[in-house]
Protein backbone atom coordinates (compact mmCIF):
# COMPACT_ATOMS: atom_id res chain seq x y z
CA UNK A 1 -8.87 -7.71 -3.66
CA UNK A 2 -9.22 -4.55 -1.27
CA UNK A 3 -12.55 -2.54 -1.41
CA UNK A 4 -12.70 0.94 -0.03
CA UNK A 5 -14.76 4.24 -0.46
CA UNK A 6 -13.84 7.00 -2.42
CA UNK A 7 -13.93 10.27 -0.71
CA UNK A 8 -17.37 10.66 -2.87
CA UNK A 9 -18.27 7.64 -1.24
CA UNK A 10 -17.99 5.54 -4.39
CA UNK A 11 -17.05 1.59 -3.46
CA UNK A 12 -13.77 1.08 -5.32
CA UNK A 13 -11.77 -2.56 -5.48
CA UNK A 14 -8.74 -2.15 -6.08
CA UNK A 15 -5.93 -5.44 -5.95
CA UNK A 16 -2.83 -4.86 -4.40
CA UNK A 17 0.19 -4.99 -6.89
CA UNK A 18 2.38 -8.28 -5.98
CA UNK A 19 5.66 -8.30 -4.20
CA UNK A 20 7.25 -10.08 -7.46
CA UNK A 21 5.70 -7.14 -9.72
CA UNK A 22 7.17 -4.64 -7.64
CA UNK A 23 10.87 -6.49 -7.21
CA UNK A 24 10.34 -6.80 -11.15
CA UNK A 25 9.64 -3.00 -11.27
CA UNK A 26 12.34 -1.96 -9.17
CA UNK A 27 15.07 -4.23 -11.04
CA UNK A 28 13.75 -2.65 -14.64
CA UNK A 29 14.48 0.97 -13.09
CA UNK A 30 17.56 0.17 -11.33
CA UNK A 31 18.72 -1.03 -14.42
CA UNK A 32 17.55 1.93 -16.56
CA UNK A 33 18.97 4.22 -13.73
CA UNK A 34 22.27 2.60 -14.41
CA UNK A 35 22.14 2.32 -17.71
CA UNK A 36 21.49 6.22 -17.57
CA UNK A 37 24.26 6.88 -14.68
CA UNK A 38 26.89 4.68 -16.99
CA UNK A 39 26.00 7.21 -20.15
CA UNK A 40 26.11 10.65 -17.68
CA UNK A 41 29.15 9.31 -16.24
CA UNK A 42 30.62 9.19 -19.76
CA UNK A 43 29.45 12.17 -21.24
CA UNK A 44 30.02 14.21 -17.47
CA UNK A 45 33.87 13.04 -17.26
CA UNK A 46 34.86 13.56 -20.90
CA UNK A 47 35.48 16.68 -22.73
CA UNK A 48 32.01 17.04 -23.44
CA UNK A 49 30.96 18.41 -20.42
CA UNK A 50 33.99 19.97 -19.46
CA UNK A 51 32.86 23.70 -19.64
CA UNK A 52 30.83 22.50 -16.29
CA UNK A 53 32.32 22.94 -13.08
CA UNK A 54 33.99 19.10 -11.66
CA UNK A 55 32.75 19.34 -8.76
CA UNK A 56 28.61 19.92 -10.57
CA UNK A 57 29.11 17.10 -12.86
CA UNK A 58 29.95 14.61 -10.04
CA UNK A 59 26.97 16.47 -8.01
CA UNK A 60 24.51 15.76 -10.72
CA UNK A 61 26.13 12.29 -11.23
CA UNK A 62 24.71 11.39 -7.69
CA UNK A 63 21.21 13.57 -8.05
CA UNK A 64 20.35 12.23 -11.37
CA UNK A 65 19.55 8.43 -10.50
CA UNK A 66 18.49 9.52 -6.88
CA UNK A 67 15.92 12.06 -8.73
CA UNK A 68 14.50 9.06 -10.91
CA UNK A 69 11.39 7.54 -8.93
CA UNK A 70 10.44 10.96 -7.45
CA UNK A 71 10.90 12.46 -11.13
CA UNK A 72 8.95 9.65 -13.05
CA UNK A 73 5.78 8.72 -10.33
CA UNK A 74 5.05 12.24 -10.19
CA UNK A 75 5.11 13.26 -13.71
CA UNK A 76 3.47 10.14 -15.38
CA UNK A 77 0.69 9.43 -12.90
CA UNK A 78 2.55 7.21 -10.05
CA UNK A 79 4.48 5.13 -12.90
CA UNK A 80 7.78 5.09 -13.10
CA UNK A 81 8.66 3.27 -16.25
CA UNK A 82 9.16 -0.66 -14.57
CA UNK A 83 5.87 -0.29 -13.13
CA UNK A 84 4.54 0.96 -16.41
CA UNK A 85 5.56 -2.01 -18.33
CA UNK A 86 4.70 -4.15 -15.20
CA UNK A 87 1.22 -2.64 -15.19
CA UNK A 88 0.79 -1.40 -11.77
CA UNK A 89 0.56 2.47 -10.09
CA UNK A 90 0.88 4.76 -7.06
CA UNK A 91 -2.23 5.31 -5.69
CA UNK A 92 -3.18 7.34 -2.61
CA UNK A 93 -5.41 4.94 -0.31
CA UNK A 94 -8.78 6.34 -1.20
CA UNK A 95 -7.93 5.45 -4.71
CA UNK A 96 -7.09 9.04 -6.69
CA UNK A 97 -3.50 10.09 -7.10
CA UNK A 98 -1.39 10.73 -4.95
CA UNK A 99 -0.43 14.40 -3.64
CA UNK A 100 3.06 15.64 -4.49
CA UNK A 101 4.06 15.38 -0.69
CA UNK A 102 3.01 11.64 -0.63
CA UNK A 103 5.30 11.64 -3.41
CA UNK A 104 8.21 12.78 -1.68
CA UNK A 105 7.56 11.23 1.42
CA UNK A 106 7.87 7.87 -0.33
CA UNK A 107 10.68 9.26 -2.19
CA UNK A 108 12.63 10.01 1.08
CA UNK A 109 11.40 7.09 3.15
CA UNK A 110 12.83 4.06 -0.14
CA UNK A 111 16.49 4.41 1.05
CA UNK A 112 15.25 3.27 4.64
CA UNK A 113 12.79 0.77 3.26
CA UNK A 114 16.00 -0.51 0.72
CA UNK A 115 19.07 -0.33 2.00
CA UNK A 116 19.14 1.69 5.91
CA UNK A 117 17.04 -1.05 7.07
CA UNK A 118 17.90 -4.04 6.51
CA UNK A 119 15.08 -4.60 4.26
CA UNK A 120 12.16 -3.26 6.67
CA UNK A 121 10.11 -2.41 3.18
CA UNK A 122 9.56 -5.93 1.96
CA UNK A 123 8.76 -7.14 5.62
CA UNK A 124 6.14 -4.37 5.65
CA UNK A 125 4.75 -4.96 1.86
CA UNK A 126 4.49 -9.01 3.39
CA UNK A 127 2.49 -7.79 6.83
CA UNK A 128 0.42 -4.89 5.98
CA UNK A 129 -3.54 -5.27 4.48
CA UNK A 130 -2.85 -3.39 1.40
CA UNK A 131 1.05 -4.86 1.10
CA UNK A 132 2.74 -1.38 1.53
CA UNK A 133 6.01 -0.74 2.03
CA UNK A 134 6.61 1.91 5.24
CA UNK A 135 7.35 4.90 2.61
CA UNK A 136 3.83 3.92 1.35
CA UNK A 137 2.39 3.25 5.27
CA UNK A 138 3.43 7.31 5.73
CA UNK A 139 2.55 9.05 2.70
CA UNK A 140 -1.23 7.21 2.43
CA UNK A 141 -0.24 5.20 -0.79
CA UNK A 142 -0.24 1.88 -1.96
CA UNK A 143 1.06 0.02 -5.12
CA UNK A 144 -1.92 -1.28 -7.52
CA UNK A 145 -2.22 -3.16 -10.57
CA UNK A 146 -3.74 -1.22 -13.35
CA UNK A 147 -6.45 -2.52 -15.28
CA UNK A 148 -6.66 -2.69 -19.32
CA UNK A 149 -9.98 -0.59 -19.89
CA UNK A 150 -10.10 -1.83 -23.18
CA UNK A 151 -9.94 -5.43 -22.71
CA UNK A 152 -13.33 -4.60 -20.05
CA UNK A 153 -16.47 -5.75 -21.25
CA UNK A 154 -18.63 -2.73 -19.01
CA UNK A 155 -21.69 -4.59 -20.20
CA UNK A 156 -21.35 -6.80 -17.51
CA UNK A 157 -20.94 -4.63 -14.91
């Protein structure tokens, strides 16, 4: 459990999403993304699409799943639809969302973290205080679990 304050000086704890929810979060997308790739690829290479130019379709056949993460965290509140159903969120590290350019950044930096790397991300989500991955160490984010506000009993609080 992490506690930090708000930049209204409000004491926030906040619990770091686990490495296993985010691996399960990233297999769910990668699998929608090629689920979605497999069903462009179809509809992009048949004579559905042929009044596009050949060269577009394949173009958009390689933005389309690239697009995904940066498409999804930014237009449903840091939740791309694994971490959705995995419960957990983008935050920004004073706990409010995230600006678009943290978006991006960790957008540009998760082919690095992935695949350049040799797997720097998960070393860094292991090693760091609030288990960030180095697209989240550069934008100011972090990965949290979301909490079910109406399974909280506030009269305790």
């Amino acid at each position: 459990m992490s506690y930090f304050l708000s930049s209204q000086g409000i004491r926030i704890q906040q619990e770091p999403a686990s490495f296993a929810a985010r691996l399960a979060a990233f297999v769910i997308d990668f699998t929608l993304m090629s689920i979605g790739w497999l069903v462009f690829f179809y509809l992009f290479t048949s004579d559905f699409m042929e009044f596009l130019n050949e060269t577009f379709r394949y173009v958009l056949l390689i933005l389309i799943p690239y697009f995904y993460p940066l498409l999804y965290e930014t237009m449903a509140s840091g939740q791309t639809i694994g971490k959705k159903l995995l419960h957990i969120r983008v935050v920004s590290l004073d706990g409010g969302g995230p600006k678009m350019t943290s978006f991006i950044l960790r957008w540009l930096l998760l082919p690095i973290d992935l695949f350049l790397s040799a797997g720097i991300g998960p070393l860094c989500i292991f090693f760091t205080k609030h288990q960030q991955r180095l697209g989240d160490l550069v934008a100011g984010t972090w990965v949290v679990r979301t909490q079910d506000y109406d399974k909280v009993d506030f009269a305790e609080m």
